[in-house]
N, C-alpha and C. Protein backbone atom coordinates (compact mmCIF):
# COMPACT_ATOMS: atom_id res chain seq x y z
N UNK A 1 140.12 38.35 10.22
CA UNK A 1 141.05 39.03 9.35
C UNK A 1 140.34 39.39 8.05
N UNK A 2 140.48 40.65 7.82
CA UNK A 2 139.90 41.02 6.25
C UNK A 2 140.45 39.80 5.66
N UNK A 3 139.58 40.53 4.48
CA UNK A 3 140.12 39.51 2.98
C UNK A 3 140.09 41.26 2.08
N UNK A 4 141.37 41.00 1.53
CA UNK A 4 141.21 42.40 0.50
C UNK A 4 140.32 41.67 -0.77
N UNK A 5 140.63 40.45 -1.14
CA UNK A 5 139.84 40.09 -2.12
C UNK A 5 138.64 39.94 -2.71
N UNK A 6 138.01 40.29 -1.79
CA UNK A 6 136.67 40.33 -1.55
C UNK A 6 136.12 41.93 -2.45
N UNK A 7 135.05 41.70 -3.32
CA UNK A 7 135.26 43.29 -4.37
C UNK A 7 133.18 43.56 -3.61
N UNK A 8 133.17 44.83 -3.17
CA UNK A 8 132.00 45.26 -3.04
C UNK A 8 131.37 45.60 -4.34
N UNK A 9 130.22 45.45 -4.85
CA UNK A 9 129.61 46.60 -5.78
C UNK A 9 128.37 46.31 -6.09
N UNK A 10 127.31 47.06 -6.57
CA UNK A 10 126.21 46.29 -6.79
C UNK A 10 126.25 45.56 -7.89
N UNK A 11 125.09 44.81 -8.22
CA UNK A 11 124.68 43.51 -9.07
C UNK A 11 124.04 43.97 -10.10
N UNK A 12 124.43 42.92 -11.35
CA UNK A 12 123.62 43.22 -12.80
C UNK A 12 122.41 42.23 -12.57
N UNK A 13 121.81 42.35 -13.71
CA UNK A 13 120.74 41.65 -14.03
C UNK A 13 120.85 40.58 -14.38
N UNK A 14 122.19 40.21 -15.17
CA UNK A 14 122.65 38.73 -15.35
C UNK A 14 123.28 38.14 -13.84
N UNK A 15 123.64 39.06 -12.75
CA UNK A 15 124.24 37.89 -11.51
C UNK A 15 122.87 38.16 -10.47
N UNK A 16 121.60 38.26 -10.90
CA UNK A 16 120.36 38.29 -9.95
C UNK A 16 120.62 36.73 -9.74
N UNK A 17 120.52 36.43 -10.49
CA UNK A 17 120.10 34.30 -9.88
C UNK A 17 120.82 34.16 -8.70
N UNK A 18 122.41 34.44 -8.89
CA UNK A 18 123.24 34.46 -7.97
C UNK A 18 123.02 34.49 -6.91
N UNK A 19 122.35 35.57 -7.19
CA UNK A 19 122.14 36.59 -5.97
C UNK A 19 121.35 35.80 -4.69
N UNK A 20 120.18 35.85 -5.71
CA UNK A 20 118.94 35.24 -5.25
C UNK A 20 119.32 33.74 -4.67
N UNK A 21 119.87 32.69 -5.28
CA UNK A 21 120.39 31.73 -4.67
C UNK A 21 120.95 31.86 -3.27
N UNK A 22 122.41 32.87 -3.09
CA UNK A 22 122.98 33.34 -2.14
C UNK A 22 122.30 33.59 -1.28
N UNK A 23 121.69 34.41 -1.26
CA UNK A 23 120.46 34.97 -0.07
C UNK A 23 119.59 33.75 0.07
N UNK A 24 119.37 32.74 -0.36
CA UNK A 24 118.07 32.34 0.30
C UNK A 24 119.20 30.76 1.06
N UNK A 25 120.21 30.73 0.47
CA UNK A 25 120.64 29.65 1.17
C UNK A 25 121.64 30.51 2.65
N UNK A 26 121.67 31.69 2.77
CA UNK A 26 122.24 32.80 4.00
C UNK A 26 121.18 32.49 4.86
N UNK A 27 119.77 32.38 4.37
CA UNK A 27 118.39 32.29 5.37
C UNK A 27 117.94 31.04 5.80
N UNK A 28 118.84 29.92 4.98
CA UNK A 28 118.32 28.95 5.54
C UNK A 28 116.77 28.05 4.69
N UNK A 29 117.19 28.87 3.47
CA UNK A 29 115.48 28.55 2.47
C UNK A 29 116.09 27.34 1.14
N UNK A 30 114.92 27.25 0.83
CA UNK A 30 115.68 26.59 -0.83
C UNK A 30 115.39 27.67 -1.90
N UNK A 31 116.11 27.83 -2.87
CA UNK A 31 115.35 28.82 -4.43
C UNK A 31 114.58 27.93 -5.01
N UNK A 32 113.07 28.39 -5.27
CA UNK A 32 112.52 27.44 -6.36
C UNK A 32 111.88 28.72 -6.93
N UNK A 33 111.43 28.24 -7.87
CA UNK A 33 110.81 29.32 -9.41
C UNK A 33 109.62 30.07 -8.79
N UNK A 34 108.61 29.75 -7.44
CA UNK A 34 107.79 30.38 -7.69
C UNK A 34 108.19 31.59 -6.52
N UNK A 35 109.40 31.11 -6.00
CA UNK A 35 109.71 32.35 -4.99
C UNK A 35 111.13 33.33 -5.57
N UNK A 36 111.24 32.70 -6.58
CA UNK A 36 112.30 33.53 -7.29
C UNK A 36 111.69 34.45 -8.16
N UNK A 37 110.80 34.12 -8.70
CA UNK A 37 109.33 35.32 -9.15
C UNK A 37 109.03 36.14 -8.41
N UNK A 38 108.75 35.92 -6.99
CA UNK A 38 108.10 36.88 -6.52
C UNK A 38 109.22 37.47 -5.56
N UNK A 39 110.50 37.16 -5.52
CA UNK A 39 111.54 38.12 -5.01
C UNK A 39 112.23 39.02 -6.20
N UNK A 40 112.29 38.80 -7.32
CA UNK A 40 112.69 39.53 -7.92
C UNK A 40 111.29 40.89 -8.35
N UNK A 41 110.20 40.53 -8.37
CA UNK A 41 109.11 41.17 -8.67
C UNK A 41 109.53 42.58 -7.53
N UNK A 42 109.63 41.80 -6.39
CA UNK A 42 109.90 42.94 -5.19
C UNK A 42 111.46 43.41 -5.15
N UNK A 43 112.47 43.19 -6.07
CA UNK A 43 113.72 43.96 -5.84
C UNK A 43 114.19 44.94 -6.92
N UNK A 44 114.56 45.94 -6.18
CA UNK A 44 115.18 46.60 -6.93
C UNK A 44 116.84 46.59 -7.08
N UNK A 45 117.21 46.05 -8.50
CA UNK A 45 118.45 45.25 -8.86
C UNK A 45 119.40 46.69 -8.47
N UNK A 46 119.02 48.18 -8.54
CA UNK A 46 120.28 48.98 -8.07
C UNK A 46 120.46 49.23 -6.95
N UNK A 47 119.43 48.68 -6.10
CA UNK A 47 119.69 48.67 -4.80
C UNK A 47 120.15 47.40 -3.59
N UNK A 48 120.86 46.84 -4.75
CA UNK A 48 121.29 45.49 -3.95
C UNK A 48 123.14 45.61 -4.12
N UNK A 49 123.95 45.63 -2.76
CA UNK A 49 125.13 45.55 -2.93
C UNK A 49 125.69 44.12 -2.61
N UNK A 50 126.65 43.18 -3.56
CA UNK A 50 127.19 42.33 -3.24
C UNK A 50 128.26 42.19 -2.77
N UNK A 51 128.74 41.43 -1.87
CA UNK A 51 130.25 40.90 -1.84
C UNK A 51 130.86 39.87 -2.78
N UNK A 52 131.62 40.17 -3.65
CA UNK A 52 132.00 38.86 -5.00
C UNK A 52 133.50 38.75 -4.22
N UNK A 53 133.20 36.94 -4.33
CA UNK A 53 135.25 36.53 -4.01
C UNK A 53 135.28 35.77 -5.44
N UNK A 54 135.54 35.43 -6.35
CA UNK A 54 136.32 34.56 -7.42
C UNK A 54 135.14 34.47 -7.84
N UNK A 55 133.94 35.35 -8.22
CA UNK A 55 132.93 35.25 -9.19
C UNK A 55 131.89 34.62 -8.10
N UNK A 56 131.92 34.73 -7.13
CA UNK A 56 130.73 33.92 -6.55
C UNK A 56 129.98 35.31 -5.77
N UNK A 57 128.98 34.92 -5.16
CA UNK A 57 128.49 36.30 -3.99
C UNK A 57 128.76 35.55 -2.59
N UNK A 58 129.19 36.28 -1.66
CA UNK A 58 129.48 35.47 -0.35
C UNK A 58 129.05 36.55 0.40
N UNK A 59 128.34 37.87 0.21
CA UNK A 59 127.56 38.51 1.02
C UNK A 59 126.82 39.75 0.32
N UNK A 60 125.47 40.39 0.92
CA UNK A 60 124.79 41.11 0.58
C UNK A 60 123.85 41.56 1.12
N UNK A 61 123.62 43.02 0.86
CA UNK A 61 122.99 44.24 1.56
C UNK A 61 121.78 44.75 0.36
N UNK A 62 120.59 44.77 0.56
CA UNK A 62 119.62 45.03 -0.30
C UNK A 62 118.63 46.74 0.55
N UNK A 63 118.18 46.79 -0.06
CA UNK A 63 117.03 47.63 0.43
C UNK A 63 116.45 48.39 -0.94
N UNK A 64 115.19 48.76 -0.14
CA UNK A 64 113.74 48.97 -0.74
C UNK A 64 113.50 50.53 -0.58
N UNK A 65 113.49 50.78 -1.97
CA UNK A 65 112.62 52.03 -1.51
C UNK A 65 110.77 52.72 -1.27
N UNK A 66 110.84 53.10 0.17
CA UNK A 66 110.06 53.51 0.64
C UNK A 66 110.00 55.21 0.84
N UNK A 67 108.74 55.98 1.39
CA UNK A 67 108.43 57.08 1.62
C UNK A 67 108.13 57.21 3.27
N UNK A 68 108.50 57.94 4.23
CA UNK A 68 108.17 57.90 5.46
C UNK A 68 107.66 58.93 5.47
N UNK A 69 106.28 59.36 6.18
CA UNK A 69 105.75 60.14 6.65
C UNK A 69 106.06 60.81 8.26
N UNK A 70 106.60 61.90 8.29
CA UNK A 70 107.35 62.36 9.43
C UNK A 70 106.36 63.72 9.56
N UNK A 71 106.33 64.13 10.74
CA UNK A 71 105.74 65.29 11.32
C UNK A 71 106.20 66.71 10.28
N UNK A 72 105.11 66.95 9.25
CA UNK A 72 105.31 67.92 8.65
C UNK A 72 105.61 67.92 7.05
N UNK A 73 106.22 66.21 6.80
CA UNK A 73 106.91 66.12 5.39
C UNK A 73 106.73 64.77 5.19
N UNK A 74 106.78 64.29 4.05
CA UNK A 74 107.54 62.95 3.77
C UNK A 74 108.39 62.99 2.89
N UNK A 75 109.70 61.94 3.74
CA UNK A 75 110.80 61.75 3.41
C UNK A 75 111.53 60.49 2.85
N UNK A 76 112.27 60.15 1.88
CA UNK A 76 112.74 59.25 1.28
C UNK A 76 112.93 58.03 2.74
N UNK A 77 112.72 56.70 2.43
CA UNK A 77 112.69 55.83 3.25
C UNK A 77 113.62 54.79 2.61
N UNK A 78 114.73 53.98 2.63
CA UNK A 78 115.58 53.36 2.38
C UNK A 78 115.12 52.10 3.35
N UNK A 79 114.72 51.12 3.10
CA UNK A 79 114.55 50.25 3.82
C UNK A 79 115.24 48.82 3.78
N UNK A 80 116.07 48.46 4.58
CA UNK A 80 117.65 47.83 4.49
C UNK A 80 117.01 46.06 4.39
N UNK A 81 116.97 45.31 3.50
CA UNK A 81 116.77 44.17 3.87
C UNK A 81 117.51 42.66 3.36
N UNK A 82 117.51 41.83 3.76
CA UNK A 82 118.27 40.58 2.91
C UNK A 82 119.64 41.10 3.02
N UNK A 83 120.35 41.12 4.62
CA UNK A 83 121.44 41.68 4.82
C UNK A 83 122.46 39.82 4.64
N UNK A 84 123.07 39.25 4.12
CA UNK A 84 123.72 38.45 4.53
C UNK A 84 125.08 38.44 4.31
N UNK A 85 125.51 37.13 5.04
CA UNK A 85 127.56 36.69 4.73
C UNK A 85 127.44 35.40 4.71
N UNK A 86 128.05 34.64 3.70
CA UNK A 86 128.09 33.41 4.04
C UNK A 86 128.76 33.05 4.91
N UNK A 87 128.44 31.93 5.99
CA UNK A 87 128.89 31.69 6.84
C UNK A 87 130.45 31.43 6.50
N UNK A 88 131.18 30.97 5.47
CA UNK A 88 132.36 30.93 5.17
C UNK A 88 133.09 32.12 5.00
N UNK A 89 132.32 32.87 5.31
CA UNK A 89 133.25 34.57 4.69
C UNK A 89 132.93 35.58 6.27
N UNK A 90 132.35 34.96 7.29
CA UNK A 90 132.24 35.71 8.47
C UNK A 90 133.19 36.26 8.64
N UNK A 91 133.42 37.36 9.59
CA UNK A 91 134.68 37.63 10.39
C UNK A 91 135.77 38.31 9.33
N UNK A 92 135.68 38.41 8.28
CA UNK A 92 136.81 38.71 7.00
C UNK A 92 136.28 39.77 6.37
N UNK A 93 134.98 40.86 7.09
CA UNK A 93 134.85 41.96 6.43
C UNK A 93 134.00 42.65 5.31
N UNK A 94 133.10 41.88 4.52
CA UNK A 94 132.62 42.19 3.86
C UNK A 94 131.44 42.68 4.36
N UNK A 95 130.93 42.56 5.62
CA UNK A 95 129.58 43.20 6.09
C UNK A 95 129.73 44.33 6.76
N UNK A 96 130.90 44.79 7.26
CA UNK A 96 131.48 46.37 7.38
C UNK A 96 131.52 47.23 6.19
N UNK A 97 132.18 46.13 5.04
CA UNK A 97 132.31 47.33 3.90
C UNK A 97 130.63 47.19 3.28
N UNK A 98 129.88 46.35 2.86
CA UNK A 98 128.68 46.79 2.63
C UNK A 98 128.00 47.72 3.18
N UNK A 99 127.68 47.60 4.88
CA UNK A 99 127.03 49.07 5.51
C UNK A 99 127.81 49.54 4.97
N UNK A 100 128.62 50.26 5.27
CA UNK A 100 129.49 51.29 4.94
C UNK A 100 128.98 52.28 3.58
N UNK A 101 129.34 51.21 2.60
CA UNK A 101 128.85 51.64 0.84
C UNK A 101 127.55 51.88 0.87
N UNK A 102 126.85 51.08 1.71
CA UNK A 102 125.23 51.34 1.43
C UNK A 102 124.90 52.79 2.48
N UNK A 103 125.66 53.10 3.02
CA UNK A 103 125.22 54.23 3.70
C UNK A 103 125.64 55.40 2.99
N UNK A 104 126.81 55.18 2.61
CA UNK A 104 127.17 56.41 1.66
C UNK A 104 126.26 56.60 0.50
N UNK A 105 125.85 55.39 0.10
CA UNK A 105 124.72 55.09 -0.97
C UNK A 105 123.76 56.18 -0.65
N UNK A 106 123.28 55.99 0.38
CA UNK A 106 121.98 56.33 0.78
C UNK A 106 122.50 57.74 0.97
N UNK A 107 123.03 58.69 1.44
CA UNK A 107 123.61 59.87 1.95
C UNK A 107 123.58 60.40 0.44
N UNK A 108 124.38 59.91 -0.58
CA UNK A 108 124.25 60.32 -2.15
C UNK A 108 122.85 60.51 -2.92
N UNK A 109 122.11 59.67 -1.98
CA UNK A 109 120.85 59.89 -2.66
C UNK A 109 119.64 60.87 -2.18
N UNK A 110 120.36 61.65 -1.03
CA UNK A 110 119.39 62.43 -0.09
C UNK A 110 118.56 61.62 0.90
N UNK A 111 118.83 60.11 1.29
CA UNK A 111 118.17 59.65 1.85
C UNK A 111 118.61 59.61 3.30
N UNK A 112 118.14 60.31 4.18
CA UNK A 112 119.04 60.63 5.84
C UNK A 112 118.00 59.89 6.79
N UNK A 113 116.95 58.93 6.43
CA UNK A 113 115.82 58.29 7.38
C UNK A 113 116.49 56.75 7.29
N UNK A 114 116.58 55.58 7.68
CA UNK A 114 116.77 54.33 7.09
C UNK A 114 115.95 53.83 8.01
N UNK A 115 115.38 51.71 7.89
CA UNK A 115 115.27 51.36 8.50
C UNK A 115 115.75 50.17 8.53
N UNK A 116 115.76 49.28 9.29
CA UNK A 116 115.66 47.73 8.70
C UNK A 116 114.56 46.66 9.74
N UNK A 117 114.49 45.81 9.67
CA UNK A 117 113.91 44.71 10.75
C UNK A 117 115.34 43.80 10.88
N UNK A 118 115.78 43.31 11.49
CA UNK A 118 116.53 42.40 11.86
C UNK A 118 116.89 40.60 12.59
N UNK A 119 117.46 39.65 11.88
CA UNK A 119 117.03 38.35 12.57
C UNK A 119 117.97 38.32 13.33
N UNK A 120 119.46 38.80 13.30
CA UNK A 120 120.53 39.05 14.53
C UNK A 120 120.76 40.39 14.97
N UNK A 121 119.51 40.78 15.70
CA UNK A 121 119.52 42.34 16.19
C UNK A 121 121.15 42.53 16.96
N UNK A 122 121.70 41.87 17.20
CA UNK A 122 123.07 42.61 18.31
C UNK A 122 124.21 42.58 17.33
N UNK A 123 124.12 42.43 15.87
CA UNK A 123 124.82 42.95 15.32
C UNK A 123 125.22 44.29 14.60
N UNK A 124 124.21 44.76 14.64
CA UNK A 124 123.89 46.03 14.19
C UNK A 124 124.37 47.05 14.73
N UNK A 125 124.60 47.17 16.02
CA UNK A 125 124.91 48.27 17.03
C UNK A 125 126.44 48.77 16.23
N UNK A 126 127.23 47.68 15.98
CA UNK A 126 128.44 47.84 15.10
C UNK A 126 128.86 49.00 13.87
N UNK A 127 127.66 48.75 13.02
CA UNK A 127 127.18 49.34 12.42
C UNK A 127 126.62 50.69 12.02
N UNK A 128 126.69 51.17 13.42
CA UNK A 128 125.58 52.54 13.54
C UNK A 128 124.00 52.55 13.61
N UNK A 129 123.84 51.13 13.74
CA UNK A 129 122.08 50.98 13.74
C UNK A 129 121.84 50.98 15.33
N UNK A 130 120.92 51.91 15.81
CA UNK A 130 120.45 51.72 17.21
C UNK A 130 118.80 51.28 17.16
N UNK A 131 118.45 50.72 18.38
CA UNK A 131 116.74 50.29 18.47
C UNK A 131 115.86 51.24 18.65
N UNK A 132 114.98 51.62 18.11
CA UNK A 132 114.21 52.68 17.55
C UNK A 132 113.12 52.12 18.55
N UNK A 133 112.62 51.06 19.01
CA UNK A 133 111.50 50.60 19.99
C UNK A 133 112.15 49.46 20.42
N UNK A 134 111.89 49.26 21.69
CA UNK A 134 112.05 47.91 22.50
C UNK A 134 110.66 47.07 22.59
N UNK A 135 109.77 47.94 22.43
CA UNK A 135 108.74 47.32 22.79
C UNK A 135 107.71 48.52 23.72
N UNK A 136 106.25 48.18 23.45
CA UNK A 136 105.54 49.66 24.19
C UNK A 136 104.11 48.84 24.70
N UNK A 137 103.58 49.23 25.76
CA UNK A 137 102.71 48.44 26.46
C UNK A 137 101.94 49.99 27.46
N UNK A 138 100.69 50.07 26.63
CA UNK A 138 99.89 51.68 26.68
C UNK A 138 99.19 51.01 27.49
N UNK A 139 98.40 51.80 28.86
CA UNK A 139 97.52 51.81 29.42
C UNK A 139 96.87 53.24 29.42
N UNK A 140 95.43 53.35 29.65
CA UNK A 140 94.90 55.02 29.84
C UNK A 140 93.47 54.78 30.38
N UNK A 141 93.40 55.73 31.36
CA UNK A 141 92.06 55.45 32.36
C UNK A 141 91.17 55.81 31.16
N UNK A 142 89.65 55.11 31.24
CA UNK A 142 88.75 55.33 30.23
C UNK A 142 88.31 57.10 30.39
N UNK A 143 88.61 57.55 31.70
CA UNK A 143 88.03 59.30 31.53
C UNK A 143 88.74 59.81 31.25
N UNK A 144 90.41 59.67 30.17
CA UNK A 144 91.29 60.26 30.10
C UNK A 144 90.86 60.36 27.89
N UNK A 145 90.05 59.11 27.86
CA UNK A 145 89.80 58.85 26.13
C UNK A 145 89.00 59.98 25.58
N UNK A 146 88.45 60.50 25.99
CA UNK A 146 87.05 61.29 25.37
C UNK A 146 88.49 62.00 24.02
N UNK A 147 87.54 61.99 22.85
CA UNK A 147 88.51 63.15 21.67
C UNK A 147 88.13 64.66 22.07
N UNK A 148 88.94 65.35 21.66
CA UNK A 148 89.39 66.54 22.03
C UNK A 148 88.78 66.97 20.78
N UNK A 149 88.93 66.59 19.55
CA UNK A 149 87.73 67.01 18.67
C UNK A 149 87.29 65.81 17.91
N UNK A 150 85.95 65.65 18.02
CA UNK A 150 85.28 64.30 17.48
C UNK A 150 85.43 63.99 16.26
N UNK A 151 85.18 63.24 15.31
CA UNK A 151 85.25 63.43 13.80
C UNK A 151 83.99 63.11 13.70
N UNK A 152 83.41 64.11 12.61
CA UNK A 152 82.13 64.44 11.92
C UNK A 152 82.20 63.00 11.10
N UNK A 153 80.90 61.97 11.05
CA UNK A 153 80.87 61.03 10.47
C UNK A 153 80.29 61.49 9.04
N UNK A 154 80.67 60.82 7.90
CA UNK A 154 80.62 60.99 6.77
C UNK A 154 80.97 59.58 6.31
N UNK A 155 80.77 59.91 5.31
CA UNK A 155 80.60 58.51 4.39
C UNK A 155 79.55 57.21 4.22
N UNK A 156 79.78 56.03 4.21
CA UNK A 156 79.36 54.97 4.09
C UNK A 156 80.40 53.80 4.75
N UNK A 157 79.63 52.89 5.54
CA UNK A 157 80.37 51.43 5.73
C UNK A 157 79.59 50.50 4.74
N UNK A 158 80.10 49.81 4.55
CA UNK A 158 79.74 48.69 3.76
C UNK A 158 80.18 47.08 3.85
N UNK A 159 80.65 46.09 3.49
CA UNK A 159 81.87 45.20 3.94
C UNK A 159 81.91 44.68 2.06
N UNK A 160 83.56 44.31 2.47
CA UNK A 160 83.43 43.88 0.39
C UNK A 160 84.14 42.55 0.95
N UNK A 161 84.31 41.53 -0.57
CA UNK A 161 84.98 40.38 -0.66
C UNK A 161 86.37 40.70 -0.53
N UNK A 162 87.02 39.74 -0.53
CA UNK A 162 89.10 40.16 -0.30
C UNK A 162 89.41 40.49 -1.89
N UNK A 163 88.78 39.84 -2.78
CA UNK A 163 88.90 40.60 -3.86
C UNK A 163 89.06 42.02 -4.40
N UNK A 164 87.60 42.45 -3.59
CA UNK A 164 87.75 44.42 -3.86
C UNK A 164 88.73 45.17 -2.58
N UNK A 165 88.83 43.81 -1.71
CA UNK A 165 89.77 45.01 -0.61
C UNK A 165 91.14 45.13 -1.29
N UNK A 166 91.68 43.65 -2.30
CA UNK A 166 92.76 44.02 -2.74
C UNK A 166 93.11 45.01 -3.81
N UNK A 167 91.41 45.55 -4.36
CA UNK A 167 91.67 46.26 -5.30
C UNK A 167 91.53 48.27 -4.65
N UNK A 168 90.88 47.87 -3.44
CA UNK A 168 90.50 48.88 -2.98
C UNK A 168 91.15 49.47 -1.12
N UNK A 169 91.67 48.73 -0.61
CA UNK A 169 92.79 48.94 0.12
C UNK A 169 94.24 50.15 -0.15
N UNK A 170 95.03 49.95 -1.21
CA UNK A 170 95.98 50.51 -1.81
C UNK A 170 95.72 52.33 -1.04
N UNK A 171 94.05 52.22 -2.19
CA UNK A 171 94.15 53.57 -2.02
C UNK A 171 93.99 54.21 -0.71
N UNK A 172 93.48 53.04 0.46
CA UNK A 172 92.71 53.71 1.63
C UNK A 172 94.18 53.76 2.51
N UNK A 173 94.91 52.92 2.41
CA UNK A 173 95.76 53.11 3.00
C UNK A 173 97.02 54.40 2.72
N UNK A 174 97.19 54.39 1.38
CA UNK A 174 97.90 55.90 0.95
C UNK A 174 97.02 56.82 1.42
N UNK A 175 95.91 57.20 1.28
CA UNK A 175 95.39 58.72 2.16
C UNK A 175 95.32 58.40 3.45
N UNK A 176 95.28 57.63 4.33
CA UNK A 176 95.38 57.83 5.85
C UNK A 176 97.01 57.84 6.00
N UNK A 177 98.11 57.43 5.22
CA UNK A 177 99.46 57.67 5.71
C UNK A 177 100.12 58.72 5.41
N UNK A 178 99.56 59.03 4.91
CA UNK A 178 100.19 60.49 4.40
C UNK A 178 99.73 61.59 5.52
N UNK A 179 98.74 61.45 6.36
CA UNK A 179 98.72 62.61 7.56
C UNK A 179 99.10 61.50 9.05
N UNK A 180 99.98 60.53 9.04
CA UNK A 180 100.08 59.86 9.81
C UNK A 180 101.97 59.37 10.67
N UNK A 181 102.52 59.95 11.45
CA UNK A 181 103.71 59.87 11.10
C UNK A 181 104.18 58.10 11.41
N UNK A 182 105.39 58.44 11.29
CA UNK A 182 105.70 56.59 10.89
C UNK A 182 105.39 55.55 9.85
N UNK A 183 104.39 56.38 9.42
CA UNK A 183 103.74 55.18 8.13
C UNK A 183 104.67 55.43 6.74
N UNK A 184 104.97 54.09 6.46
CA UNK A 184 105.39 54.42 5.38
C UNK A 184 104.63 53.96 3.94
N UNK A 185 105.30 54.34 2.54
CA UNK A 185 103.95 53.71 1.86
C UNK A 185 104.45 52.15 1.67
N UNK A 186 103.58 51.50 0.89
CA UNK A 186 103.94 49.95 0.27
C UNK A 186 103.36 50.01 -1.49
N UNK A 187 104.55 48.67 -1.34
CA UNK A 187 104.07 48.57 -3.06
C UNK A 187 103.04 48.41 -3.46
N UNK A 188 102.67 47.73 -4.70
CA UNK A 188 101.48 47.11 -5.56
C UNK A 188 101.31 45.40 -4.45
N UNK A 189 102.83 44.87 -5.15
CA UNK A 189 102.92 43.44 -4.91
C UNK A 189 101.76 42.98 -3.71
């Protein structure tokens, strides 16, 4: 049975703790300081919708913005994550009206690509989310590999410490995704 009481909307900057608490006890984690650093480092506070009953959060819909590289363009990437309900608020609605808001969200913002990963994939179908891969298992006779046009070698190999790959990765990976479809970009973090 719904609960009308239940108020959707996104979160300030003063109910992040909340937040952050909520979600990590939905997952089954504890909050401590050095992972509450590095989840807020990675969220973006206007893109997190809560469920509030009497000042508390009892569910929430987050996502990230990303860029997807699609055949021809890249397109805004909305990437859905830290979906929860507290187990006390199941069944009463607030994870219908979150998709819901967060899709209209996303539709307001020109964003028509989404994705998410999921830890209870068979809930989603509800939702409007369908499986994009089940799973893929390539075979190809070796006289079928030859390239159709080789690539002219250029450059240099070299090997570096994890130090310069973290400083020097970023960029290698933004120019190969950008002519690559599916890839999307990633942060700094």
């Amino acid at each position: 049975m719904a609960d009308q009481h239940i108020e959707i909307r996104p979160i300030t900057e003063d109910e992040w703790p909340g937040w952050e608490h909520s979600a990590a006890r939905a997952f089954g984690e504890h909050s401590d300081p050095v992972m509450q650093a590095f989840i807020r480092s990675i969220t973006e506070i206007e893109r997190i919708l809560d469920a509030f009953q009497n000042g508390g959060v009892v569910g929430s819909a987050a996502s990230h913005t990303f860029e997807l590289t699609v055949p021809g363009a890249h397109v805004p990437f909305p990437f859905v994550d830290i979906v929860t309900v507290q187990p006390t608020h199941r069944r009463r609605g607030p994870l219908i009206r979150m998709m819901r808001q967060q899709m209209e969200d996303f539709r307001e913002r020109g964003e028509f690509v989404t994705g998410l990963t999921a830890s209870e994939s068979s809930i989603y179908s509800r939702y409007g989310w369908g499986i994009a891969v089940w799973g893929e298992d390539w075979s190809i006779s070796r006289e079928h590999t030859i390239m159709s046009c080789a690539p002219a070698p250029s450059g240099e190999t070299r090997l570096v410490d994890p130090d310069e790959m973290r400083q020097i990765w970023p960029g290698v990976y933004d120019r190969v995704r950008r002519d690559r479809g599916s890839m999307f970009n990633i942060s700094d973090v």
